[in-house]
C-alpha atoms as a PDB file:
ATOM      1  CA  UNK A   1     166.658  29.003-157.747  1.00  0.00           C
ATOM      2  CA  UNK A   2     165.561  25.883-159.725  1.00  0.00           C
ATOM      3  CA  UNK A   3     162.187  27.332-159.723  1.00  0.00           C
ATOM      4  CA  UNK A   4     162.768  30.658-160.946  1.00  0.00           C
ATOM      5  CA  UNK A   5     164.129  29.464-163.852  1.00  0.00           C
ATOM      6  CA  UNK A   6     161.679  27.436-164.518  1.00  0.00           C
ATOM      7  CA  UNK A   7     159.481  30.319-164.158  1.00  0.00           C
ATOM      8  CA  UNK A   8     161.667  32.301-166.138  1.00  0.00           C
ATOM      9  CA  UNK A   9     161.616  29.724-169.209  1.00  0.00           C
ATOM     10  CA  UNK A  10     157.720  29.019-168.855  1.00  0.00           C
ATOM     11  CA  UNK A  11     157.712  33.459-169.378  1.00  0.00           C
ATOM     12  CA  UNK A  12     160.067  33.306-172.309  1.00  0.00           C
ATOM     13  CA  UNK A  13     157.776  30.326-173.975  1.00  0.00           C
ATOM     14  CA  UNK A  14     154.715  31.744-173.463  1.00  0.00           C
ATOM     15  CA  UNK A  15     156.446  35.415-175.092  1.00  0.00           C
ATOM     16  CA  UNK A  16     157.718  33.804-177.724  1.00  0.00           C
ATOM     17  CA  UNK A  17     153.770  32.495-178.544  1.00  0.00           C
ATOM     18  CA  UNK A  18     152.780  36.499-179.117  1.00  0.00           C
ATOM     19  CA  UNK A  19     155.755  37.313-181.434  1.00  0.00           C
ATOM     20  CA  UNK A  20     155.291  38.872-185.057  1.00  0.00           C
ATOM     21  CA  UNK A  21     156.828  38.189-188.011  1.00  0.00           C
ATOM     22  CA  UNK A  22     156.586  41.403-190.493  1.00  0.00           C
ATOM     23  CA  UNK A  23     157.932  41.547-193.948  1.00  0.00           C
ATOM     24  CA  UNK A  24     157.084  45.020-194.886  1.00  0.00           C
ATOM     25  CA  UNK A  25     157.317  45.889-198.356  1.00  0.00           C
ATOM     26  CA  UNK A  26     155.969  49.130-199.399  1.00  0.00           C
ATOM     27  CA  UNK A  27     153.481  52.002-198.733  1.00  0.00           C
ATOM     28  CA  UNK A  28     149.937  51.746-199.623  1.00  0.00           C
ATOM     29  CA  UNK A  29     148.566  53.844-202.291  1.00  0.00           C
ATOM     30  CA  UNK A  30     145.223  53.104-200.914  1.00  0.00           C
ATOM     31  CA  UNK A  31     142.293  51.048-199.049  1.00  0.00           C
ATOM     32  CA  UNK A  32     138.918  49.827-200.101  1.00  0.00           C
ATOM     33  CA  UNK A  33     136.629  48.352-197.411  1.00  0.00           C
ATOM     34  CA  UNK A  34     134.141  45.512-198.270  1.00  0.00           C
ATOM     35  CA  UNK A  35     131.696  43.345-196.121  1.00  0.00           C
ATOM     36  CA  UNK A  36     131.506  39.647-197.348  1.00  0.00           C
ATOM     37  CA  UNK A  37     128.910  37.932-196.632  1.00  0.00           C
ATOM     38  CA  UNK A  38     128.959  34.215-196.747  1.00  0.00           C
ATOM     39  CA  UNK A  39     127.000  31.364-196.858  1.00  0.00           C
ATOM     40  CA  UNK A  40     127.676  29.139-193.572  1.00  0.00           C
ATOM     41  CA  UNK A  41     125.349  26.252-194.520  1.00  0.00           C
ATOM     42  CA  UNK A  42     125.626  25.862-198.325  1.00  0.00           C
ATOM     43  CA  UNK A  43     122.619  23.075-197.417  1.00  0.00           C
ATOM     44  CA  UNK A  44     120.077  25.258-195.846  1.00  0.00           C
ATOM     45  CA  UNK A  45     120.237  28.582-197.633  1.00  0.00           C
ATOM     46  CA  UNK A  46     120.271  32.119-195.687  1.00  0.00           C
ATOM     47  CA  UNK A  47     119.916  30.250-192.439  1.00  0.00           C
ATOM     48  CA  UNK A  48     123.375  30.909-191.597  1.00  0.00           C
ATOM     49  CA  UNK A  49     125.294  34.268-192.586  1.00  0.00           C
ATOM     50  CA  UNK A  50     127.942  35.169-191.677  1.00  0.00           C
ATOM     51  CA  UNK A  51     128.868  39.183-192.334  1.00  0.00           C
ATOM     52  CA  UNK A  52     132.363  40.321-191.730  1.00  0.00           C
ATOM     53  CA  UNK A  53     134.356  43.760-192.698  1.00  0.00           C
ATOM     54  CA  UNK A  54     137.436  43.110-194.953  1.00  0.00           C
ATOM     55  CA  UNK A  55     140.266  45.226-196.193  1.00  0.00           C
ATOM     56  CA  UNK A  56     141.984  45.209-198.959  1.00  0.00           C
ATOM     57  CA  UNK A  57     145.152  47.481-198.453  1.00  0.00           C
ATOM     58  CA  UNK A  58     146.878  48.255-202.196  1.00  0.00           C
ATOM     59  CA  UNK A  59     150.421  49.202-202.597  1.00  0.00           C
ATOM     60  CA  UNK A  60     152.392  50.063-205.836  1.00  0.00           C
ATOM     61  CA  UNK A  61     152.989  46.602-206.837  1.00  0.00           C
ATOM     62  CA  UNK A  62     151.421  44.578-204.235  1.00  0.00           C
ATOM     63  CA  UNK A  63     148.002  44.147-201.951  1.00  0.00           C
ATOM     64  CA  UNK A  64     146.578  42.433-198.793  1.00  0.00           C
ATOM     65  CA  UNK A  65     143.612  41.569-198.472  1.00  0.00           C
ATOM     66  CA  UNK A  66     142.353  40.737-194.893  1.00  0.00           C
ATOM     67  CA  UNK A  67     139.434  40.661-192.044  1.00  0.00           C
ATOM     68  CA  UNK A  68     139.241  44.188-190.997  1.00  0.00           C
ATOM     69  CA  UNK A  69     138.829  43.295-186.882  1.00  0.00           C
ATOM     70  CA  UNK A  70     140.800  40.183-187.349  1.00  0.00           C
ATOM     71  CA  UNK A  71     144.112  42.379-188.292  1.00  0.00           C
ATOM     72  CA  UNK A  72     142.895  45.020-185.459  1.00  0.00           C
ATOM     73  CA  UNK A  73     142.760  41.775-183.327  1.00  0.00           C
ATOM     74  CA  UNK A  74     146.124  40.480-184.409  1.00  0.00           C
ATOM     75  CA  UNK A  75     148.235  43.944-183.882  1.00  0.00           C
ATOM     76  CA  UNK A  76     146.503  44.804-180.161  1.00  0.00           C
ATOM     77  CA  UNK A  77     147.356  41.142-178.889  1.00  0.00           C
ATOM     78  CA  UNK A  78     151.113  41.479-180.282  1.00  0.00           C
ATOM     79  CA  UNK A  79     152.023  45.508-179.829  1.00  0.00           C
ATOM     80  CA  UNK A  80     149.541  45.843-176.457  1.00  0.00           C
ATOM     81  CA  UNK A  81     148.514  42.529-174.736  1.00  0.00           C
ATOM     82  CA  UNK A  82     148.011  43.895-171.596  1.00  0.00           C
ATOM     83  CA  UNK A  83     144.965  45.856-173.468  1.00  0.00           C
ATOM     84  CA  UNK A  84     144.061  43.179-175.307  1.00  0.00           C
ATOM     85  CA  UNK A  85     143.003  40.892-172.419  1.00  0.00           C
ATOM     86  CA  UNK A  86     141.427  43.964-170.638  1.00  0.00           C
ATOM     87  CA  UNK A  87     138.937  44.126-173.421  1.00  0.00           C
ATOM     88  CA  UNK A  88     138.432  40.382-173.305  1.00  0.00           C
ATOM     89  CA  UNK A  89     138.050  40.605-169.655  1.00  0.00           C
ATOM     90  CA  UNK A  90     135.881  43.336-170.291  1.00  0.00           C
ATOM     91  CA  UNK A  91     133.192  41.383-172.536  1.00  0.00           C
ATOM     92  CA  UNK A  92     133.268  38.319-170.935  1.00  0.00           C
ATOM     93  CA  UNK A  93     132.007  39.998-167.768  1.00  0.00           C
ATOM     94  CA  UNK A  94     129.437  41.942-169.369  1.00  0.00           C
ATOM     95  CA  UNK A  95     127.736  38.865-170.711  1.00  0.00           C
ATOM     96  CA  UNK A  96     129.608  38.818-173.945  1.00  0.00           C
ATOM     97  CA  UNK A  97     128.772  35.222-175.222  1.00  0.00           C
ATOM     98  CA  UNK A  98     130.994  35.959-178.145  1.00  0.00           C
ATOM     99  CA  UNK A  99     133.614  37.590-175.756  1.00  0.00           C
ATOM    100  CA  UNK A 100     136.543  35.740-177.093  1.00  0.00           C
ATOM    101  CA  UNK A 101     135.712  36.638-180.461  1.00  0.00           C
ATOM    102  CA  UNK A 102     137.379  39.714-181.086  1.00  0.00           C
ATOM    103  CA  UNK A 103     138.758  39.407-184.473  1.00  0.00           C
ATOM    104  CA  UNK A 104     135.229  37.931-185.599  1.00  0.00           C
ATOM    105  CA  UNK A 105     135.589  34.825-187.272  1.00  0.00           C
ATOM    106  CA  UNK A 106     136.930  35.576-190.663  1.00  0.00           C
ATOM    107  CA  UNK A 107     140.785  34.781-189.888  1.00  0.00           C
ATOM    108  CA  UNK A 108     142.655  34.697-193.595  1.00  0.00           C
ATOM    109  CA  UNK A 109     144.523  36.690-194.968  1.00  0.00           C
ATOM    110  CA  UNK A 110     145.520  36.810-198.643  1.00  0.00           C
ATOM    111  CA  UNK A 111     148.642  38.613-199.861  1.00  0.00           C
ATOM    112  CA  UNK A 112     149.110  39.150-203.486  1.00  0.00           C
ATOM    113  CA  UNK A 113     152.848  39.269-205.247  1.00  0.00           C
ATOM    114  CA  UNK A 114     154.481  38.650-201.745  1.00  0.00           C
ATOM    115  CA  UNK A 115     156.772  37.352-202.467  1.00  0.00           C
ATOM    116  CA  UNK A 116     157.646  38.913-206.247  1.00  0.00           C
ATOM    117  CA  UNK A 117     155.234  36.493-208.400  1.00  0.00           C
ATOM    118  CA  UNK A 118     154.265  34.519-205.548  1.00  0.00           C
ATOM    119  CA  UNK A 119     150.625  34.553-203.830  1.00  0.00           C
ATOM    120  CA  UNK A 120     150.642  33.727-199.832  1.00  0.00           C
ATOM    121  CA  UNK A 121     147.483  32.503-197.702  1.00  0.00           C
ATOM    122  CA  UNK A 122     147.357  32.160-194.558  1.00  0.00           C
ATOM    123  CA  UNK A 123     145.166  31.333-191.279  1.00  0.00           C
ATOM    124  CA  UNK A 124     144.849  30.824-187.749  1.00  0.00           C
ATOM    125  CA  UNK A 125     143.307  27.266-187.305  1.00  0.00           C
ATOM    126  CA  UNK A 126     143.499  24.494-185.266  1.00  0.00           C
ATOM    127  CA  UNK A 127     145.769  26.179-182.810  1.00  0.00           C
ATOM    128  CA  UNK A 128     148.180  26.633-184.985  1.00  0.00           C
ATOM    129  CA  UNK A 129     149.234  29.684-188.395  1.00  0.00           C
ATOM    130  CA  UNK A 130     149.370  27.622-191.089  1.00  0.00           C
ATOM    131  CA  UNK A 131     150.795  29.494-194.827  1.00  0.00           C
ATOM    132  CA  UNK A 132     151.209  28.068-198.226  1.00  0.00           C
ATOM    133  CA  UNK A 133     152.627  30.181-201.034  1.00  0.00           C
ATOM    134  CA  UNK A 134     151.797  29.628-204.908  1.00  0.00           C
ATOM    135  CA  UNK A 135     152.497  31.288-208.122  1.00  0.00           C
ATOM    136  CA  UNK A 136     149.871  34.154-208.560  1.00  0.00           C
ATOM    137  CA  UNK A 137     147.840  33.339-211.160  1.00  0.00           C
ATOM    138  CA  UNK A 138     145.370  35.680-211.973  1.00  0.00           C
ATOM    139  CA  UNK A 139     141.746  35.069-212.981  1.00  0.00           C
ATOM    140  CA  UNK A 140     141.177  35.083-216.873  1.00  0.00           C
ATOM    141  CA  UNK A 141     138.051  37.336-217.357  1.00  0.00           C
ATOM    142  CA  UNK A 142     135.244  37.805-220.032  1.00  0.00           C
ATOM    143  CA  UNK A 143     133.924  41.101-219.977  1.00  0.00           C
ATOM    144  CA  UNK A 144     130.135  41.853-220.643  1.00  0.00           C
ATOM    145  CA  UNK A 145     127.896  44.646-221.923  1.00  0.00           C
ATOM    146  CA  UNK A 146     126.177  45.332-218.370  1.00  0.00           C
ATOM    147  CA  UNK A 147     127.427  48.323-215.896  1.00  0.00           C
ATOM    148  CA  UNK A 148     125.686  49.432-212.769  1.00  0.00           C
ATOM    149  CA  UNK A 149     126.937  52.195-210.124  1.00  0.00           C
ATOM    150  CA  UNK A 150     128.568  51.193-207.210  1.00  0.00           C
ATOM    151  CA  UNK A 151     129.794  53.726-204.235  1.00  0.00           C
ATOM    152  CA  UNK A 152     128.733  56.322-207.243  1.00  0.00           C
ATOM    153  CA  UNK A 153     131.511  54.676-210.207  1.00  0.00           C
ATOM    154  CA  UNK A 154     130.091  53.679-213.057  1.00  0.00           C
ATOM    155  CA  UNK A 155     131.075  49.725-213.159  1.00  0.00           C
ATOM    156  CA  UNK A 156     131.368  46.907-216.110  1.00  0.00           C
ATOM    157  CA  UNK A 157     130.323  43.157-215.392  1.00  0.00           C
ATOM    158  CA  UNK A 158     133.104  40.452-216.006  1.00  0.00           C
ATOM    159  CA  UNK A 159     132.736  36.462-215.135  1.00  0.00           C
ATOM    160  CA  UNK A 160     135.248  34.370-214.988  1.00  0.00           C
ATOM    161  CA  UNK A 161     135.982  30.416-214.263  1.00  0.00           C
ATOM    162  CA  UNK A 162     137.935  30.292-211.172  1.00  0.00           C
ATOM    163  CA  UNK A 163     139.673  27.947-208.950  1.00  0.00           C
ATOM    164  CA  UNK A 164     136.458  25.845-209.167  1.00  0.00           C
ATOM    165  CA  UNK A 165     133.439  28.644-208.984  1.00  0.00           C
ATOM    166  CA  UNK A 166     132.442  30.869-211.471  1.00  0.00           C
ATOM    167  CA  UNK A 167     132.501  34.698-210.487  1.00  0.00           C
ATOM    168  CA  UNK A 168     130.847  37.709-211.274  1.00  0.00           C
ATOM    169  CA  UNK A 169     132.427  40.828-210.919  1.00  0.00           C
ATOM    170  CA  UNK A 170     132.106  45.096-211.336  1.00  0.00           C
ATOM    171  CA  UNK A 171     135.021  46.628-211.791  1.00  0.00           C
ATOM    172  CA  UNK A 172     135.574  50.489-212.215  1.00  0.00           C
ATOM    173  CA  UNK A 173     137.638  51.516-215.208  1.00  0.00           C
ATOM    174  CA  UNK A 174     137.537  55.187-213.193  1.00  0.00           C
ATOM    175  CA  UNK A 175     140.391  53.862-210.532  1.00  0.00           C
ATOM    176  CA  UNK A 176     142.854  51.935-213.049  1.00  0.00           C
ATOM    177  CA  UNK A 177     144.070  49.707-210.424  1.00  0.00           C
ATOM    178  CA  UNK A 178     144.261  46.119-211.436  1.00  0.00           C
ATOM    179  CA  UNK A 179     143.216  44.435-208.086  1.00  0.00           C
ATOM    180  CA  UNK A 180     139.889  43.134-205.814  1.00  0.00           C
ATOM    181  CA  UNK A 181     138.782  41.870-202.906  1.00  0.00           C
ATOM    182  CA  UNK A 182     140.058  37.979-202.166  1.00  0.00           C
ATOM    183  CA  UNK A 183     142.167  36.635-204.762  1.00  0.00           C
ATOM    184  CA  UNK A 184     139.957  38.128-207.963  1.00  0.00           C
ATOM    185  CA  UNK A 185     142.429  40.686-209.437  1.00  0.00           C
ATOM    186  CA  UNK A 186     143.419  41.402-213.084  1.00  0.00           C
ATOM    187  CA  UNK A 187     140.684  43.496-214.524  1.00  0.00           C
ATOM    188  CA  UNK A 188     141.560  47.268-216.334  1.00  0.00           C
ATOM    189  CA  UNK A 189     139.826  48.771-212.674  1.00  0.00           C
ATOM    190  CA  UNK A 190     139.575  48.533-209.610  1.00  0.00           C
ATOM    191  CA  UNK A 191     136.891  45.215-208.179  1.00  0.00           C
ATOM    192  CA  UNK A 192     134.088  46.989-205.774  1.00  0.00           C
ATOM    193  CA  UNK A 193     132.114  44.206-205.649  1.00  0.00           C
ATOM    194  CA  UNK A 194     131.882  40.659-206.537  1.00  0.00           C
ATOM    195  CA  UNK A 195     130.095  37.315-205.941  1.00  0.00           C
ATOM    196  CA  UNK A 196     130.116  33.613-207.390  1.00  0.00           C
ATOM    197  CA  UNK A 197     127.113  32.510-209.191  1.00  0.00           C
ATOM    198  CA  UNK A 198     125.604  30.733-206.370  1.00  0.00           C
ATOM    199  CA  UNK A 199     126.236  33.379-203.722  1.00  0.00           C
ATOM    200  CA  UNK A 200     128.012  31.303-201.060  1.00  0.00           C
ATOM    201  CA  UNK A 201     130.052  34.390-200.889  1.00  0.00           C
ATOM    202  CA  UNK A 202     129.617  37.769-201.424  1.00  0.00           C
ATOM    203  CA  UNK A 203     132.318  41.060-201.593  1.00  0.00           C
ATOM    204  CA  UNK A 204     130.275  44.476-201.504  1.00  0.00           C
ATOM    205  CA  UNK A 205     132.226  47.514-201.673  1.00  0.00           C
ATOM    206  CA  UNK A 206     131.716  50.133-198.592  1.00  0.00           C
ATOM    207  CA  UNK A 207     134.393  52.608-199.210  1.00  0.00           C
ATOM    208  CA  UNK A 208     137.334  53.702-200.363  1.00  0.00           C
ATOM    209  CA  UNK A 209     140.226  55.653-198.706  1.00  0.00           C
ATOM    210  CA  UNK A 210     143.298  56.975-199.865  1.00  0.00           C
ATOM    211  CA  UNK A 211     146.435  56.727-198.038  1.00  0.00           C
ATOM    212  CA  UNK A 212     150.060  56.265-198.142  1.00  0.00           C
ATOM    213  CA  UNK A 213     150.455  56.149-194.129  1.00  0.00           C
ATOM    214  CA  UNK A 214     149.851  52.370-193.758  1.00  0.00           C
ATOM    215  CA  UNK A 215     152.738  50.027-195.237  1.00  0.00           C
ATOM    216  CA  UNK A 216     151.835  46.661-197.048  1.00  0.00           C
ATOM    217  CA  UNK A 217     153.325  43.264-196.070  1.00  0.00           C
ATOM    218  CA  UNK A 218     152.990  40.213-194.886  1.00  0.00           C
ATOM    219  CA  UNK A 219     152.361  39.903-191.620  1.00  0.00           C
ATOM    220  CA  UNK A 220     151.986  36.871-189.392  1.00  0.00           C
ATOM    221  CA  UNK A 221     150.984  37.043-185.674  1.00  0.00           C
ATOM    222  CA  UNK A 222     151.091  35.534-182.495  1.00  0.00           C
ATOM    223  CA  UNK A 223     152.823  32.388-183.509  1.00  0.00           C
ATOM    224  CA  UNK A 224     156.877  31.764-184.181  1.00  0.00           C
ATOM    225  CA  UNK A 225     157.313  30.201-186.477  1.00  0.00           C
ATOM    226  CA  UNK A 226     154.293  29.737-188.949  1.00  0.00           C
ATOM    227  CA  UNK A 227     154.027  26.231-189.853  1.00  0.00           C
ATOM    228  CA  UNK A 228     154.668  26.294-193.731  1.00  0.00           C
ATOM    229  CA  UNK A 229     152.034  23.595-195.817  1.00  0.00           C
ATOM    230  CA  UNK A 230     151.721  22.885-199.530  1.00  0.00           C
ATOM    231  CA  UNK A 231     148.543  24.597-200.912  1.00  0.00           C
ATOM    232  CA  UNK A 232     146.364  21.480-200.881  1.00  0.00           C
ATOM    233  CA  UNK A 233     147.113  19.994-197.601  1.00  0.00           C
ATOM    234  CA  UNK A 234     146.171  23.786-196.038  1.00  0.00           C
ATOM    235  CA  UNK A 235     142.953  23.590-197.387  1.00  0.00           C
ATOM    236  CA  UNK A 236     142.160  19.837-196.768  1.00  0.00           C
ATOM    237  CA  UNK A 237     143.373  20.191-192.989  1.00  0.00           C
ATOM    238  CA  UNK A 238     141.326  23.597-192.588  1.00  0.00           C
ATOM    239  CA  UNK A 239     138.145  21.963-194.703  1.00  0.00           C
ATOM    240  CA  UNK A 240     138.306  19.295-192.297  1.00  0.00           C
ATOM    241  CA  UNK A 241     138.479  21.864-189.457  1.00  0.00           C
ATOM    242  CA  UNK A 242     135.734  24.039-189.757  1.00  0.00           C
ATOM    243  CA  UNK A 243     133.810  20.672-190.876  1.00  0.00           C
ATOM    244  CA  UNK A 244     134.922  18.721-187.719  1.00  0.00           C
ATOM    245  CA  UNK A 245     131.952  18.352-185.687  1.00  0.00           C
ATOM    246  CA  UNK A 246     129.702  17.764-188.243  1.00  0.00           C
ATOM    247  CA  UNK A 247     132.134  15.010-189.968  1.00  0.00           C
ATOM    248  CA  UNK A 248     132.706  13.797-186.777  1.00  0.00           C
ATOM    249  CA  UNK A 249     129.262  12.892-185.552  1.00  0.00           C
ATOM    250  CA  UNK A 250     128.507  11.321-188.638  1.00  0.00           C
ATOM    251  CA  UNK A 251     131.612   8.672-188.186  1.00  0.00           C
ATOM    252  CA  UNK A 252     130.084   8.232-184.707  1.00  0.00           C
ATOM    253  CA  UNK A 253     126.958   7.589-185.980  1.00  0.00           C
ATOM    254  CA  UNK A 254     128.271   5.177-188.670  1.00  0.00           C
ATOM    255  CA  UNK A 255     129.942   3.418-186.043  1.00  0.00           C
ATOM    256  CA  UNK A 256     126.664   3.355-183.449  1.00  0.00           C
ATOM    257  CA  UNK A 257     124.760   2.179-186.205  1.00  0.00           C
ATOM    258  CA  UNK A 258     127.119  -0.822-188.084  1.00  0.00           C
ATOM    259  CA  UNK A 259     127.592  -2.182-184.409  1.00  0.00           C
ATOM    260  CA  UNK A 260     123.593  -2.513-183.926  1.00  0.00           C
ATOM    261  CA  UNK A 261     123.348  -3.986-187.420  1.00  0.00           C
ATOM    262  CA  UNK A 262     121.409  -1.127-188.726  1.00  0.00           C
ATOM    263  CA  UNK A 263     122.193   0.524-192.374  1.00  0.00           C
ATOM    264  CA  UNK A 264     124.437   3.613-191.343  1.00  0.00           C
ATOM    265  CA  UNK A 265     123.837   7.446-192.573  1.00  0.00           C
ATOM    266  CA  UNK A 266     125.793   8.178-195.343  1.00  0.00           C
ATOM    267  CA  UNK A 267     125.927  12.094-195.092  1.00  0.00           C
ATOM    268  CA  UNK A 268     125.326  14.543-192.296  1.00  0.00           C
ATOM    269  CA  UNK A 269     121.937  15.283-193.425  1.00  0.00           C
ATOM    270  CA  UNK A 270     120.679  11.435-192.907  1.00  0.00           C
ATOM    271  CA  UNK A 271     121.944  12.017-189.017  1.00  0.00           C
ATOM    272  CA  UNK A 272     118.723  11.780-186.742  1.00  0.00           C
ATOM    273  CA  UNK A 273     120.113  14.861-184.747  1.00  0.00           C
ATOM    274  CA  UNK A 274     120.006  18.557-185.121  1.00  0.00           C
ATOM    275  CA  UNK A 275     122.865  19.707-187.589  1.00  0.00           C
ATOM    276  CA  UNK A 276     121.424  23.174-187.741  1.00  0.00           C
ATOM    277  CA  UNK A 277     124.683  24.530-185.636  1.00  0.00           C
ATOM    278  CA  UNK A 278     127.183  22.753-188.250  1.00  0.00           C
ATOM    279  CA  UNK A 279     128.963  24.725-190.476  1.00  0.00           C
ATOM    280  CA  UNK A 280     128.631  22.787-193.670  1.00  0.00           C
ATOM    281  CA  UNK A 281     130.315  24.491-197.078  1.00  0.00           C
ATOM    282  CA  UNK A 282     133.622  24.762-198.960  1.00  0.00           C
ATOM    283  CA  UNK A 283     135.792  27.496-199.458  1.00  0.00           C
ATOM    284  CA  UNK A 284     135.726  30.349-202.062  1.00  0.00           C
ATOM    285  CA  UNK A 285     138.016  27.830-203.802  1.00  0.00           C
ATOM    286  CA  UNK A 286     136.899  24.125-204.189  1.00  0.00           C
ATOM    287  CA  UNK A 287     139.616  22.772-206.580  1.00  0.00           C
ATOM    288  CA  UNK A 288     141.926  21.335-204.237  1.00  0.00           C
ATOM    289  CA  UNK A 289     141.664  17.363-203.319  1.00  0.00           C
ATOM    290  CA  UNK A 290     138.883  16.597-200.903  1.00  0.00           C
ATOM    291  CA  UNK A 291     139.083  12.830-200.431  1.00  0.00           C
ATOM    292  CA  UNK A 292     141.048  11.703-196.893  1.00  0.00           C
ATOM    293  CA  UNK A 293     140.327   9.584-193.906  1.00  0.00           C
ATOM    294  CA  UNK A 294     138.267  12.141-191.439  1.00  0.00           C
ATOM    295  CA  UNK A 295     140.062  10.462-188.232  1.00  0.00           C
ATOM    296  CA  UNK A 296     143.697  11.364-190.332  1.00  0.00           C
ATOM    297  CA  UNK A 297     143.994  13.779-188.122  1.00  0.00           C
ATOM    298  CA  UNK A 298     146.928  14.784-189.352  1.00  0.00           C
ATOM    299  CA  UNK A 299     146.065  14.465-193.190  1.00  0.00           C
END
């Protein structure tokens, strides 16, 4: 008996892992599809793309903006696990070396005026969903003389100063909707492509679809609850993440190095290994503090 509950509570524990939490607030209006493309190794350019399909899904008053197979991803493994690890059976036997990687690996998810005034990030990382929330402050934008067509709209080019890059963006005065891929928003049209000025990412318009089917939210799966952070320690602990192994091996060699009385690397790029898998690069935002102890785990 002892061990059936045990078995019983292990179930519950591992159920409660997969459970959703789903603010729904309204029904879209529409969709526009995007790929970004972004710049893995900020250090050696183009050697490392990475291309993913995002949506941004646009209700009356609010949006979310999110990795197209990351939200497929996310609603399989919560409405239809049984499926889910099918698939993931499925590609690992065929060879898959990427089999795990269903969602791709483009995990955020942005979610504008949710709540009212409020903007909420999110992301999987380091086992764990991490949010913040922050008043939604919207790019200030200078808008130029230039226009080009994109997805056949005639579009105007704006720049702005934001959040530590500056951006370049086409908007189309043709859809009046005041919104855009990421967190770029604010212009008299609708954002169908965008890019800061030293292209370590990229939004390209694909399509558009309009629908009122699909409800806009803010969903967060697969973990209950989602551990709440102020805005800068969510993007030091995830900049330290994706950065790990390449901050990591650079302590080690510090370390190797002091000990044999030798003058220790001061960057990854003095490291006398290959650093050609390390992801090396910031986020789409840089103006958050940077400076704490790499072995802080826990920041």
């Amino acid at each position: 008996m002892r061990k059936i509950l045990i078995i019983i509570t292990a179930l519950i524990a591992s159920l409660s892992l997969y459970s959703e939490i789903i603010e729904e607030k309204e029904s879209s209006v529409m969709e526009v599809y995007y790929t970004k493309i972004t710049e893995e190794d900020t250090i050696q350019r183009n050697e490392h793309l990475e291309i993913s399909p995002m949506t941004l899904r646009i209700g009356p008053t609010a949006s979310m903006f999110f990795a197209t197979k990351k939200f497929w991803d996310d609603s399989l493994c919560s409405y239809d696990f049984n499926t889910h690890m099918e698939i993931r059976t499925a590609r690992r036997e065929s060879g898959d070396p990427n089999w795990w990687r269903l969602g791709g690996s483009e995990w955020e998810y942005i979610f504008k005026n949710m709540p009212e005034g409020i903007l909420t990030g999110s992301c999987l990382f380091d086992q764990e969903l991490r949010y913040y929330e922050e008043e939604w402050q919207k790019p200030t934008w200078q808008i130029l003389d230039s226009t080009k067509t994109v997805l056949g709209f005639e579009c105007i080019k704006a720049t702005t100063d934001y959040r530590g890059r500056t951006w370049i963006a086409w908007f189309t005065p043709e859809i009046a909707v005041q919104d855009g891929p990421w967190k770029l928003c604010g212009l008299p049209g609708l954002i169908l492509e965008a890019y800061d000025t030293k292209r370590h990412y990229q939004f390209l318009g694909t399509g558009i679809a309009y629908t009122t089917q699909l409800k806009v939210g803010r969903y967060f799966f697969k973990v209950s609850p989602p551990l709440k952070m102020t805005r800068d320690k969510y993007f030091q602990h995830r900049h330290w993440y994706i950065n790990r192994r390449a901050e990591d091996a650079l302590e080690q060699q510090q370390q190797i190095a002091i000990m044999a009385g030798l003058e220790p690397p001061r960057t990854v790029d003095d490291l006398n290994i290959d650093t050609s898998f390390y992801v090396k690069r910031d986020f789409e935002e840089t103006d958050y503090p940077h400076k704490w102890r790499i072995r802080d785990k826990k920041l």
